[in-house]
N, C-alpha and C. Protein backbone atom coordinates (compact mmCIF):
# COMPACT_ATOMS: atom_id res chain seq x y z
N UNK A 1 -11.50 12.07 2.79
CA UNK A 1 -11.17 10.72 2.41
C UNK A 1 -11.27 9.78 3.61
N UNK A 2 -10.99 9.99 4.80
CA UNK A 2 -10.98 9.37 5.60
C UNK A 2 -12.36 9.09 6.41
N UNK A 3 -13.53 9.97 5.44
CA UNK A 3 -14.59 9.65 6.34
C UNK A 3 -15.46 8.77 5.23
N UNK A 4 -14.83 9.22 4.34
CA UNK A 4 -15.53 7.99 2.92
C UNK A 4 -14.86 6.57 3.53
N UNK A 5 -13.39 6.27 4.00
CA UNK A 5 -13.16 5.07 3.87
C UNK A 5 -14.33 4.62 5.64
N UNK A 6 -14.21 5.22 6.38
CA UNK A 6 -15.12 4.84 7.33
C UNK A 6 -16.48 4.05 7.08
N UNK A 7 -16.87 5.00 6.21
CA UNK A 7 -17.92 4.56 5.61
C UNK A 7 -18.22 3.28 4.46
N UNK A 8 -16.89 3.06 3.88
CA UNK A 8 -16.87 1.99 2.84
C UNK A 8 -16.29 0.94 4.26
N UNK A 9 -15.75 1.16 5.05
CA UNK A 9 -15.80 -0.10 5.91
C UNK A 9 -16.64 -0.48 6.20
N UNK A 10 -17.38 0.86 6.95
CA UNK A 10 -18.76 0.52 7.72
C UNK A 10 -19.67 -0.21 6.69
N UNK A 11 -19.78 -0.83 5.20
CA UNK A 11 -20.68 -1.29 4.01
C UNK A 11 -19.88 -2.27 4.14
N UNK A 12 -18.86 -2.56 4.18
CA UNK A 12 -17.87 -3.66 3.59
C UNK A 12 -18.47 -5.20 4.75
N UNK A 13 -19.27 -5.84 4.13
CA UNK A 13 -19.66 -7.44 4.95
C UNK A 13 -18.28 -8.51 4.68
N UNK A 14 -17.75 -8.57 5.53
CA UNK A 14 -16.66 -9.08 5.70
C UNK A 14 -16.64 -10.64 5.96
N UNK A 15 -17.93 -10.91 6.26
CA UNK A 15 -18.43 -12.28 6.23
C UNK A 15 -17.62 -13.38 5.78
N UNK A 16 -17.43 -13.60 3.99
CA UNK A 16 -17.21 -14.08 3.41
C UNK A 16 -15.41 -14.21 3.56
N UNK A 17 -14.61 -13.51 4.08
CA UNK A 17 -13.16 -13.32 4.13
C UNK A 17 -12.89 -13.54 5.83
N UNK A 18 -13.89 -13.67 6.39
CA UNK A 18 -13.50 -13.91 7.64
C UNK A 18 -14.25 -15.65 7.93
N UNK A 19 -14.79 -15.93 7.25
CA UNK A 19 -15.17 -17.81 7.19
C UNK A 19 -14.20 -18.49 6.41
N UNK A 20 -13.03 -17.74 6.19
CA UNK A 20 -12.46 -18.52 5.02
C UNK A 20 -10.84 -17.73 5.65
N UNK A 21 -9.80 -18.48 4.95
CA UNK A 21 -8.17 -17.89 5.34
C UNK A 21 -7.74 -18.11 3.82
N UNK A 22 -8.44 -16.30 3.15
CA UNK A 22 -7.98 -16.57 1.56
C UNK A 22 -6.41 -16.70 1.64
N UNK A 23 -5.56 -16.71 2.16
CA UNK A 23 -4.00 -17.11 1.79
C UNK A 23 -3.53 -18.23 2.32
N UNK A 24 -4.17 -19.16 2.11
CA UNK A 24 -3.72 -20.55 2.85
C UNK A 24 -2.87 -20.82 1.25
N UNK A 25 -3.16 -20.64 0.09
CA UNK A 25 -2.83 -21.22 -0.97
C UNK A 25 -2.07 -20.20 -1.47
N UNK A 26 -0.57 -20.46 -1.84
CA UNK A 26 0.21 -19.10 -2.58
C UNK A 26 -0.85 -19.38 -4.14
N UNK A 27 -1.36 -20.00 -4.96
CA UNK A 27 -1.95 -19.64 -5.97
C UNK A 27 -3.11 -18.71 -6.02
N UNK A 28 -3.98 -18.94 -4.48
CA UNK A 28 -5.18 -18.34 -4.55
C UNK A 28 -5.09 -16.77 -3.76
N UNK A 29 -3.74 -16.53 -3.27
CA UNK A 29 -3.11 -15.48 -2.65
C UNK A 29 -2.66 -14.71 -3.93
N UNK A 30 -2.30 -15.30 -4.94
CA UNK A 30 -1.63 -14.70 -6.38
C UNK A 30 -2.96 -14.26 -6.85
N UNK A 31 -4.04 -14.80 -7.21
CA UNK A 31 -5.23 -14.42 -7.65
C UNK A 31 -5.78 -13.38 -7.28
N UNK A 32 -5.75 -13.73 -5.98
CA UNK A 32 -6.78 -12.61 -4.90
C UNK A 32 -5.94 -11.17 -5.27
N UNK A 33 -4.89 -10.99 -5.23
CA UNK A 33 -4.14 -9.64 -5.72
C UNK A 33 -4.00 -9.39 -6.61
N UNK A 34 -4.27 -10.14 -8.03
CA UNK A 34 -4.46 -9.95 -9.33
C UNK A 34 -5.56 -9.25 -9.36
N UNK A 35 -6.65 -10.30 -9.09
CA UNK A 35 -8.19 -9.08 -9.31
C UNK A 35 -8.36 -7.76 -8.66
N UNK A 36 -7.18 -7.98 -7.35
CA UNK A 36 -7.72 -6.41 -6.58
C UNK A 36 -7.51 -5.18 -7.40
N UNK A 37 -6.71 -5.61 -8.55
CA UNK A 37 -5.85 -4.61 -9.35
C UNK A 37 -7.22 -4.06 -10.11
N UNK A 38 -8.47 -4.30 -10.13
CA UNK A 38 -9.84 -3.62 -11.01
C UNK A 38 -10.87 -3.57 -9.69
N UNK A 39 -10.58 -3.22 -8.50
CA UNK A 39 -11.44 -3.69 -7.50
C UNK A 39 -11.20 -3.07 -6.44
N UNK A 40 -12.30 -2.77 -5.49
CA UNK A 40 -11.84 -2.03 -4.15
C UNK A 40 -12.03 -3.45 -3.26
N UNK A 41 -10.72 -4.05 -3.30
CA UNK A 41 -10.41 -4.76 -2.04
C UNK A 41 -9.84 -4.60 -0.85
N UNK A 42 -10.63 -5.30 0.11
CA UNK A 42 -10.23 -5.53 1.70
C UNK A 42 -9.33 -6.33 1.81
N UNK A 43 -8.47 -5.76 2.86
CA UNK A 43 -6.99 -6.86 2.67
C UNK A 43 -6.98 -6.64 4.98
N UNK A 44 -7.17 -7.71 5.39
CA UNK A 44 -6.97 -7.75 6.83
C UNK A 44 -5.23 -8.16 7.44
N UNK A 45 -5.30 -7.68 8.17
CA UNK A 45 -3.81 -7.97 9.21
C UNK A 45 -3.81 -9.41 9.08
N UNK A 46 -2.77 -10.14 9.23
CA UNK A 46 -2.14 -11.49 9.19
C UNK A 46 -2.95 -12.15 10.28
N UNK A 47 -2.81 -10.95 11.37
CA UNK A 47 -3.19 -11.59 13.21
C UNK A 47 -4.66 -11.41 13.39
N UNK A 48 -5.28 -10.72 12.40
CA UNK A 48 -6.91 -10.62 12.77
C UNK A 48 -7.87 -11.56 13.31
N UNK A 49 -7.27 -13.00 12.61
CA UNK A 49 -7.81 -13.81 12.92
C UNK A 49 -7.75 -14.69 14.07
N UNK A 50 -9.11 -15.27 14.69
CA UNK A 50 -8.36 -16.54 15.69
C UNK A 50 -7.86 -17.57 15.04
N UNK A 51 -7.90 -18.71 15.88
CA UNK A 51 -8.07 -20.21 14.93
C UNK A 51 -9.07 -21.10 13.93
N UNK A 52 -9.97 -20.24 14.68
CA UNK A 52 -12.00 -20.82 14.41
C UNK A 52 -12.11 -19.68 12.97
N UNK A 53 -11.03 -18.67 12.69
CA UNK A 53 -11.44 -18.04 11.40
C UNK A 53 -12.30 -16.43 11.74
N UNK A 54 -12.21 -16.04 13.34
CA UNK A 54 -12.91 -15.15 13.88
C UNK A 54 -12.22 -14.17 13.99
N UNK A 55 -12.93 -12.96 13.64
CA UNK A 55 -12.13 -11.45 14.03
C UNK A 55 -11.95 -11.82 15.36
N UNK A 56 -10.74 -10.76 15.99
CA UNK A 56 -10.33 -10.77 17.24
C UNK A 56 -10.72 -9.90 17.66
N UNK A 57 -10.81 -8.56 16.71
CA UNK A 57 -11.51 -6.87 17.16
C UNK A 57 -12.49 -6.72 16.06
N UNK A 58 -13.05 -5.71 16.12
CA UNK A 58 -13.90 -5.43 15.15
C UNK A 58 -12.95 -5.04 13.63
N UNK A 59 -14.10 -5.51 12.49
CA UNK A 59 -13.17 -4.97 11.55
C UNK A 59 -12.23 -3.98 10.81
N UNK A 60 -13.26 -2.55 11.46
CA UNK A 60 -12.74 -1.33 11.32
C UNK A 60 -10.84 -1.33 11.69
N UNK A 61 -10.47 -2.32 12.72
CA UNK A 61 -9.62 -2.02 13.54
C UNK A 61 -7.95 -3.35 13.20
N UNK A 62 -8.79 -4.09 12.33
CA UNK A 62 -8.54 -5.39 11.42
C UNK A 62 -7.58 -5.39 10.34
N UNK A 63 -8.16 -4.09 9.74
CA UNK A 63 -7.75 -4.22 8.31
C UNK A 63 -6.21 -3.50 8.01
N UNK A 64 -5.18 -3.94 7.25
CA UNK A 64 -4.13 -3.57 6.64
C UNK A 64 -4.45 -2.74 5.65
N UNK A 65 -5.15 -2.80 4.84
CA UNK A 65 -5.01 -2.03 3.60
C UNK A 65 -6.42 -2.27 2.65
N UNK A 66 -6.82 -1.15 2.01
CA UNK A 66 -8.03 -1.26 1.18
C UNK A 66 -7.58 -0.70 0.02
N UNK A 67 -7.48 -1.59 -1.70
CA UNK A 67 -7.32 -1.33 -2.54
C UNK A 67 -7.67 -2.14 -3.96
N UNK A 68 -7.25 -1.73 -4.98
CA UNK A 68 -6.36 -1.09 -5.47
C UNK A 68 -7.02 -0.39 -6.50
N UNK A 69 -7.73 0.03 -6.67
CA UNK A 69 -8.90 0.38 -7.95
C UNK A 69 -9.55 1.66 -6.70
N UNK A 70 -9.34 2.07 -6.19
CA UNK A 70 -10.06 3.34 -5.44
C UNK A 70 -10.31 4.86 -6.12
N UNK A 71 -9.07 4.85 -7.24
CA UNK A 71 -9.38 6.27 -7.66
C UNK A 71 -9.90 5.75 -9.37
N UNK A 72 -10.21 4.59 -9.54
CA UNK A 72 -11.22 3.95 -10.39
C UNK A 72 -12.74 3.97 -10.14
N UNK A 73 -12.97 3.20 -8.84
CA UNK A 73 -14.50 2.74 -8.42
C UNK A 73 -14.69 3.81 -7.63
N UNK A 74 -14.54 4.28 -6.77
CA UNK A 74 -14.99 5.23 -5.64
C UNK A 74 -14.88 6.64 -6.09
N UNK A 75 -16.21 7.21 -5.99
CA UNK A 75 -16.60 8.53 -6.35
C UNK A 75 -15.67 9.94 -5.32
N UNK A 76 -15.93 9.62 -4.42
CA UNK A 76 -14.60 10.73 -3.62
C UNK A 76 -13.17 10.37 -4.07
N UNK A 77 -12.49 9.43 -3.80
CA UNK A 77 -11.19 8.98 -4.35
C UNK A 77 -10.94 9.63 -5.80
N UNK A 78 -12.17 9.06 -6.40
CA UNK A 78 -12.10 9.55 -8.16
C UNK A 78 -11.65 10.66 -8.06
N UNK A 79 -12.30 11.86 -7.05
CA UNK A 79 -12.63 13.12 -7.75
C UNK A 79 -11.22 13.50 -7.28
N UNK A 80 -10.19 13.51 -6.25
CA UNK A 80 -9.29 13.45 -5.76
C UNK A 80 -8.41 13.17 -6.55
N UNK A 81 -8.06 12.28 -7.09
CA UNK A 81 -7.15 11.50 -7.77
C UNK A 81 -7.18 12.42 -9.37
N UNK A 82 -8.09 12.79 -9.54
CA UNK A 82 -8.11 13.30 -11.16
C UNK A 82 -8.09 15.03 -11.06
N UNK A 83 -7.84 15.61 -9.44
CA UNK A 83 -8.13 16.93 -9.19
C UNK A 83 -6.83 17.75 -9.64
N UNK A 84 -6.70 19.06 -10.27
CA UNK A 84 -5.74 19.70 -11.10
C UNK A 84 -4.83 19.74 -10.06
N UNK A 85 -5.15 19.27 -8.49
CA UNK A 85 -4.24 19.76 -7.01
C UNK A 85 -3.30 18.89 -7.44
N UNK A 86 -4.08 17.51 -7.54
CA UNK A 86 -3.07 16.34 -7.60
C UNK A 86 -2.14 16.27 -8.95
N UNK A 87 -2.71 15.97 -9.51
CA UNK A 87 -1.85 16.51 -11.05
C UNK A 87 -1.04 17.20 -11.25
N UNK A 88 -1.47 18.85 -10.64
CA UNK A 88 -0.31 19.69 -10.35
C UNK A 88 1.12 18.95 -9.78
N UNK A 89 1.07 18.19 -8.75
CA UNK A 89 2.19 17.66 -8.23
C UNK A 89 2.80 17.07 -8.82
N UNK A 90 2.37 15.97 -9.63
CA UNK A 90 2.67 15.12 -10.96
C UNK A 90 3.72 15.60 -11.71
N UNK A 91 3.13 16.73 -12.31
CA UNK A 91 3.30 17.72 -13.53
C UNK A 91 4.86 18.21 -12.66
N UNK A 92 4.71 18.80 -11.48
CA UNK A 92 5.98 19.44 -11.11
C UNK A 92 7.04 18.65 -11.08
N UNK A 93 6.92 17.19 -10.39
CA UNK A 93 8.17 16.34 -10.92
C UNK A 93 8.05 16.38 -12.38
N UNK A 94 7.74 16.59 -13.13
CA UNK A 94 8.29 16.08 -14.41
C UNK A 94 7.43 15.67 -15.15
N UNK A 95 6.29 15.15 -14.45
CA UNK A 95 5.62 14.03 -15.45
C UNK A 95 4.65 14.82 -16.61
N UNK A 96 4.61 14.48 -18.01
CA UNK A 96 4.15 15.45 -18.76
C UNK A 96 2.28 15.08 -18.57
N UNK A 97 2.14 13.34 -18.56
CA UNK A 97 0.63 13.20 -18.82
C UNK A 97 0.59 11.90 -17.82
N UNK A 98 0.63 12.21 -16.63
CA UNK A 98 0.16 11.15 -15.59
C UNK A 98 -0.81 10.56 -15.48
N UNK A 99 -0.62 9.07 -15.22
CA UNK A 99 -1.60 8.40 -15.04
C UNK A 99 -1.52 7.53 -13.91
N UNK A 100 -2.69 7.38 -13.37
CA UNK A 100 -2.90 6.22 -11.83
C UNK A 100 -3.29 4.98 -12.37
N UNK A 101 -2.45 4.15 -11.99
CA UNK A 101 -2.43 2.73 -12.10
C UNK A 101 -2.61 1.97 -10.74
N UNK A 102 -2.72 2.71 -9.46
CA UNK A 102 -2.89 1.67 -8.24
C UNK A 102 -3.36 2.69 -7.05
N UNK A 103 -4.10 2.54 -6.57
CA UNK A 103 -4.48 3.35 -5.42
C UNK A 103 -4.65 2.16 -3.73
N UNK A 104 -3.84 2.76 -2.60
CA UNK A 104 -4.12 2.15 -1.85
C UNK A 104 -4.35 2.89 -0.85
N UNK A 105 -4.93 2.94 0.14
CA UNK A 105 -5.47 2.88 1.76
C UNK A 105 -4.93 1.81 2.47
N UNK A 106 -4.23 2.73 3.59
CA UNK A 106 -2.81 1.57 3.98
C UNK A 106 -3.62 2.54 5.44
N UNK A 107 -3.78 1.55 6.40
CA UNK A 107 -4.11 1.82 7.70
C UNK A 107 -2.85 1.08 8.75
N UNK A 108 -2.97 1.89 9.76
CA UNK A 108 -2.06 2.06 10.40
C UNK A 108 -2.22 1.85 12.11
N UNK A 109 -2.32 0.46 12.36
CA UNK A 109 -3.52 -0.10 13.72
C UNK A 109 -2.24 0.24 14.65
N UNK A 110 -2.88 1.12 15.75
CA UNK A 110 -1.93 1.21 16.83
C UNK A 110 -1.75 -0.14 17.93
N UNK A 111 -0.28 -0.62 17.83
CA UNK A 111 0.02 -1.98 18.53
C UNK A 111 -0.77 -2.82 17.87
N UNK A 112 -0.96 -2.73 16.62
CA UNK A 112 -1.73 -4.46 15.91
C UNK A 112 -1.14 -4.03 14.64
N UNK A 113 -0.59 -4.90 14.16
CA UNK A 113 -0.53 -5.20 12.61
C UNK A 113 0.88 -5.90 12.26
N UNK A 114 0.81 -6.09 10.79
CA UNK A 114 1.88 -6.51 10.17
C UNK A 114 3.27 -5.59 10.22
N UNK A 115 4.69 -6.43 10.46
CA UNK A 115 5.32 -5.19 10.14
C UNK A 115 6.07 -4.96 8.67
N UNK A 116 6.41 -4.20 8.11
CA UNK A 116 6.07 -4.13 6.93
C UNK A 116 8.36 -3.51 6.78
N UNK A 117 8.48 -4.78 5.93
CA UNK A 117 10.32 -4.59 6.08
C UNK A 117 10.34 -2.93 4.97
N UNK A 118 11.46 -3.03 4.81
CA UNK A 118 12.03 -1.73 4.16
C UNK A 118 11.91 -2.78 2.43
N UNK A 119 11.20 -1.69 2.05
CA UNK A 119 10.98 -2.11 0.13
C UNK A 119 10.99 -0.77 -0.43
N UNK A 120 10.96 -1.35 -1.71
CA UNK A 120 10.82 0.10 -2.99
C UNK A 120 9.66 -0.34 -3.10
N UNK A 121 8.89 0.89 -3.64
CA UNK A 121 7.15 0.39 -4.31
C UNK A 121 7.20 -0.22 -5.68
N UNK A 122 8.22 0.78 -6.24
CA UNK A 122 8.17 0.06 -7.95
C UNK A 122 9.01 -1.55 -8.18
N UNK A 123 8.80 -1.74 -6.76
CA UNK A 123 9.98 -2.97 -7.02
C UNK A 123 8.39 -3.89 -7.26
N UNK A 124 7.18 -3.65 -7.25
CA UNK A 124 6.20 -4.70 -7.70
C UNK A 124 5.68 -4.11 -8.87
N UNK A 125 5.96 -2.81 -9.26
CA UNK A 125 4.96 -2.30 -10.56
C UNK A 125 6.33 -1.94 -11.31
N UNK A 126 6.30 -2.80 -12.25
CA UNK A 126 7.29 -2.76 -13.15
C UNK A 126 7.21 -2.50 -14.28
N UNK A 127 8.39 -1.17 -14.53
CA UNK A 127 8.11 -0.02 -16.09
C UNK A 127 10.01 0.31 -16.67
N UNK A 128 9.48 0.12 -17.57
CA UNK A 128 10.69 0.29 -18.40
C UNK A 128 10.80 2.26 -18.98
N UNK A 129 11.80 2.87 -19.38
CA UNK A 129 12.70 2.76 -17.79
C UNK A 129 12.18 2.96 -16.44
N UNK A 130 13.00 2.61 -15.71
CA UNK A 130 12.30 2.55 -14.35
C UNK A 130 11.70 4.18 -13.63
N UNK A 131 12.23 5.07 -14.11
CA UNK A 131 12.04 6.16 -13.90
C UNK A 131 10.64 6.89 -14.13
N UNK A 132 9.54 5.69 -14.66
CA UNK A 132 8.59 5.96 -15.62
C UNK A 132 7.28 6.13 -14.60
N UNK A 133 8.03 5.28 -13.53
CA UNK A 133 6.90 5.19 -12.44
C UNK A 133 7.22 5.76 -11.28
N UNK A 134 6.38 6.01 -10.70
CA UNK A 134 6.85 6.96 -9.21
C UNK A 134 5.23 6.47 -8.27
N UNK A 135 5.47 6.80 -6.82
CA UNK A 135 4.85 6.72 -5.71
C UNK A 135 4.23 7.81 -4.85
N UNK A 136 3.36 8.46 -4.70
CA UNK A 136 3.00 9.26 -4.27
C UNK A 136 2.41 8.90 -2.72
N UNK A 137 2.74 9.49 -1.36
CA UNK A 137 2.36 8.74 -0.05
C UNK A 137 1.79 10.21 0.31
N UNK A 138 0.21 10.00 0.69
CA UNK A 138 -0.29 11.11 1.47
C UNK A 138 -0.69 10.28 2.53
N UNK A 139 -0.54 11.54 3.89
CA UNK A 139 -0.71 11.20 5.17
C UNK A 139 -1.93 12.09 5.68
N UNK A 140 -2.83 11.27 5.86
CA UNK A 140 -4.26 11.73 6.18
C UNK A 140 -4.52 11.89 7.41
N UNK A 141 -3.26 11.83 8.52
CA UNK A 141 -3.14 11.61 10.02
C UNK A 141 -2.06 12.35 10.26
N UNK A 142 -1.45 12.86 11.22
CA UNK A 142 -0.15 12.70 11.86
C UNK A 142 0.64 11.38 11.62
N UNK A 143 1.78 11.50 11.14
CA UNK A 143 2.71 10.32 10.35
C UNK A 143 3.59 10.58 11.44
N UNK A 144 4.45 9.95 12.35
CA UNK A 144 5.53 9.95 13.24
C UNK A 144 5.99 8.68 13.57
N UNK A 145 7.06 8.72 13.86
CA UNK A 145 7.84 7.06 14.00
C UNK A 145 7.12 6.03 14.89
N UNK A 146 5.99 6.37 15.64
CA UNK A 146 5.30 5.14 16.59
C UNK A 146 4.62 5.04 15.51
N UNK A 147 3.94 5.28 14.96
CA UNK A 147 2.55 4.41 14.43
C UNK A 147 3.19 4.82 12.23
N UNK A 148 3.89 4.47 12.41
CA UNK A 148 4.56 4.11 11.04
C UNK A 148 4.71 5.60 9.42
N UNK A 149 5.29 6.05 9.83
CA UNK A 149 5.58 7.63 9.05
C UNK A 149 6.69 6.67 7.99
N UNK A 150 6.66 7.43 7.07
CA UNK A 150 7.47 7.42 5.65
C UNK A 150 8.63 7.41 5.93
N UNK A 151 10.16 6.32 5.47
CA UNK A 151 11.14 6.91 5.38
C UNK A 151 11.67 6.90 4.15
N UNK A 152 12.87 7.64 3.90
CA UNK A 152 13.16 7.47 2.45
C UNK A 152 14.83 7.11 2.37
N UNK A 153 15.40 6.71 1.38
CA UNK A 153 17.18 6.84 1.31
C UNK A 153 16.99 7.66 0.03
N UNK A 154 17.75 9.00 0.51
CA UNK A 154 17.70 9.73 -0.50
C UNK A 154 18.40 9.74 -1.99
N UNK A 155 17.64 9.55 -2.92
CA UNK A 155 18.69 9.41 -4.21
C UNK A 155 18.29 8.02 -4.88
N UNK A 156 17.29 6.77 -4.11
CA UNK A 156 17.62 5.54 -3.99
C UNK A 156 16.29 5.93 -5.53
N UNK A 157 15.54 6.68 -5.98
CA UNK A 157 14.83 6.54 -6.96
C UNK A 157 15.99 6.72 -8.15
N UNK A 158 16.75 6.75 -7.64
CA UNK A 158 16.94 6.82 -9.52
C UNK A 158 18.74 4.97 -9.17
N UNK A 159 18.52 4.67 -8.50
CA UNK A 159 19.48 3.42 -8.27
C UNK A 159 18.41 2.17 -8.92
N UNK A 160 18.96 1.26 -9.27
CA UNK A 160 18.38 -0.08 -9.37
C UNK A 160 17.74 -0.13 -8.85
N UNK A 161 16.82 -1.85 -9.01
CA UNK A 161 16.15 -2.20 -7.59
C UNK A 161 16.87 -2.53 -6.50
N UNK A 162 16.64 -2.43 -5.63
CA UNK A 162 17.51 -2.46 -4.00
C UNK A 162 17.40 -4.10 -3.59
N UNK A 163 15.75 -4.32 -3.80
CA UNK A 163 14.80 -5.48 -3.31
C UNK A 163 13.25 -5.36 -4.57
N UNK A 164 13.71 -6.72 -4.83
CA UNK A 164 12.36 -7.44 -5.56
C UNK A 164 11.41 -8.56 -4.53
N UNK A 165 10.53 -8.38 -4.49
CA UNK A 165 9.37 -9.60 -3.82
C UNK A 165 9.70 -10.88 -4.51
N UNK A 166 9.43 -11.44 -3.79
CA UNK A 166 9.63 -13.08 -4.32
C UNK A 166 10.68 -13.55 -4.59
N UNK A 167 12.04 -12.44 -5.30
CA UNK A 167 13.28 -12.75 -5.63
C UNK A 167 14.30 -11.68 -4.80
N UNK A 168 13.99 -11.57 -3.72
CA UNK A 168 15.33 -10.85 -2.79
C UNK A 168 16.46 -11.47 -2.65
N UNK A 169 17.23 -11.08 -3.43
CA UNK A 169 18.59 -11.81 -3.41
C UNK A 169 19.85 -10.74 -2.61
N UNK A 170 19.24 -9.45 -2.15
CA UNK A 170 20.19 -8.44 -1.74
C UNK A 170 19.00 -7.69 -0.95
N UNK A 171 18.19 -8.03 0.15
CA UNK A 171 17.26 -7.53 0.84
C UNK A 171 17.71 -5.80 0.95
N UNK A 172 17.19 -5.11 1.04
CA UNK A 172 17.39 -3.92 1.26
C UNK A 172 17.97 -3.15 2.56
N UNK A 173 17.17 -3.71 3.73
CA UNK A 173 17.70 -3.55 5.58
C UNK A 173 19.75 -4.18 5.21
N UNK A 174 19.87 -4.89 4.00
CA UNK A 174 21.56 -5.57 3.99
C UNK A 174 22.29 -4.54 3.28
N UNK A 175 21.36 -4.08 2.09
CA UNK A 175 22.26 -2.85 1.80
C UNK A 175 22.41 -1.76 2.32
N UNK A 176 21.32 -1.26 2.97
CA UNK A 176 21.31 -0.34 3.71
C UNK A 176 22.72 0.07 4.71
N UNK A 177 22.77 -1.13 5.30
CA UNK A 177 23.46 -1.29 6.71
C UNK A 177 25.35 -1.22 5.61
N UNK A 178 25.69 -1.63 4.49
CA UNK A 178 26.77 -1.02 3.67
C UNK A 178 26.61 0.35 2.81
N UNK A 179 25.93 0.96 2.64
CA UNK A 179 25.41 2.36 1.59
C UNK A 179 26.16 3.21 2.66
N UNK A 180 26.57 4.05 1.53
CA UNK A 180 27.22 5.40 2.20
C UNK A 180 25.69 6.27 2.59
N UNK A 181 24.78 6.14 1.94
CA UNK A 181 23.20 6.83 2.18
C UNK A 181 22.72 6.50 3.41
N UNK A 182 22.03 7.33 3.44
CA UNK A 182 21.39 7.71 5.03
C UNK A 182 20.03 7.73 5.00
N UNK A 183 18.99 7.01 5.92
CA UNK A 183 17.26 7.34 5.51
C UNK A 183 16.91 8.31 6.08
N UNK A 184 15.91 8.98 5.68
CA UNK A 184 15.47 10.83 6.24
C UNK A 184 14.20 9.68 6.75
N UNK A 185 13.53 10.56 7.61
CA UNK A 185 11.86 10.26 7.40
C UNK A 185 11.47 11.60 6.68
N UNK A 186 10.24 11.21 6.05
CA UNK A 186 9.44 12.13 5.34
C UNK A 186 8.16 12.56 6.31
């Protein structure tokens, strides 16, 4: 997987997203993540840019995240995503007939990038009951606390939401710091 995404970078003409600052507009920032949801989109670091609209490094080294349609459009991802390995895992929590609704490629720039606060995932993909949806994080690298490894509060999947986007009214880093719970890394 990691030499397919090399390679979908190395294709990816970035041209068009680097002459332009698609999030100047929260409407056209709402859009742009709507469509990524059927689409293998490029999503760059906040800081990539100069002022003039110019990469600062090359793109390979740029990007935050490539998604969300990957185990949709992309033929390695596909085969991955639908493999009895993966499923198997599915199946062992519980799930009787799983299905992928979001695939991402979350890169991990040493000393460059966004930092990314403490959230739930399902706090943006929202399913009634909440239990309906789950997150799966594979680490295609060494994951360790410098360059950003998984943590978890154990138990916190089956609690409310902690933190919603757009409507944080009880940020999560606030409950945290009162919870009798403790975060592991994974």
């Amino acid at each position: 997987m990691r030499k397919r995404m090399d390679q979908l970078l190395h294709d990816f003409d970035g041209s068009s997203a680097m002459n332009q600052d698609v999030f100047v507009q929260q409407k056209e920032m709402n859009e742009f993540m709507y469509e990524s949801a059927e689409k293998i989109s490029f999503f760059f670091e906040e800081k990539a840019f100069d002022e003039e609209g110019n990469l600062k490094q090359p793109k390979e080294v740029s990007m935050s995240k490539v998604g969300h349609a990957l185990h949709e459009l992309d033929p390695v991802f596909k085969d991955y995503s639908r493999s009895e390995k993966f499923s198997s895992v599915l199946q062992s929590l519980g799930y009787k007939r799983p299905v992928i609704i979001q695939s991402v490629y979350i890169f991990k720039q040493s000393g460059f990038g966004n930092d990314v606060a403490p959230h739930q995932d399902n706090s943006t993909l929202y399913t009634e009951p909440k239990t309906t949806c789950t997150g799966l994080w594979l680490a295609l690298e060494d994951a360790t606390t410098a360059n950003g490894c998984m943590w978890a509060i154990p138990g916190s999947h089956r609690s409310t939401h902690l933190i919603s986007f757009g409507c944080c009214s009880r940020p999560l880093a606030s409950w945290y710091k009162r919870s009798s719970m403790f975060m592991v890394m994974i």
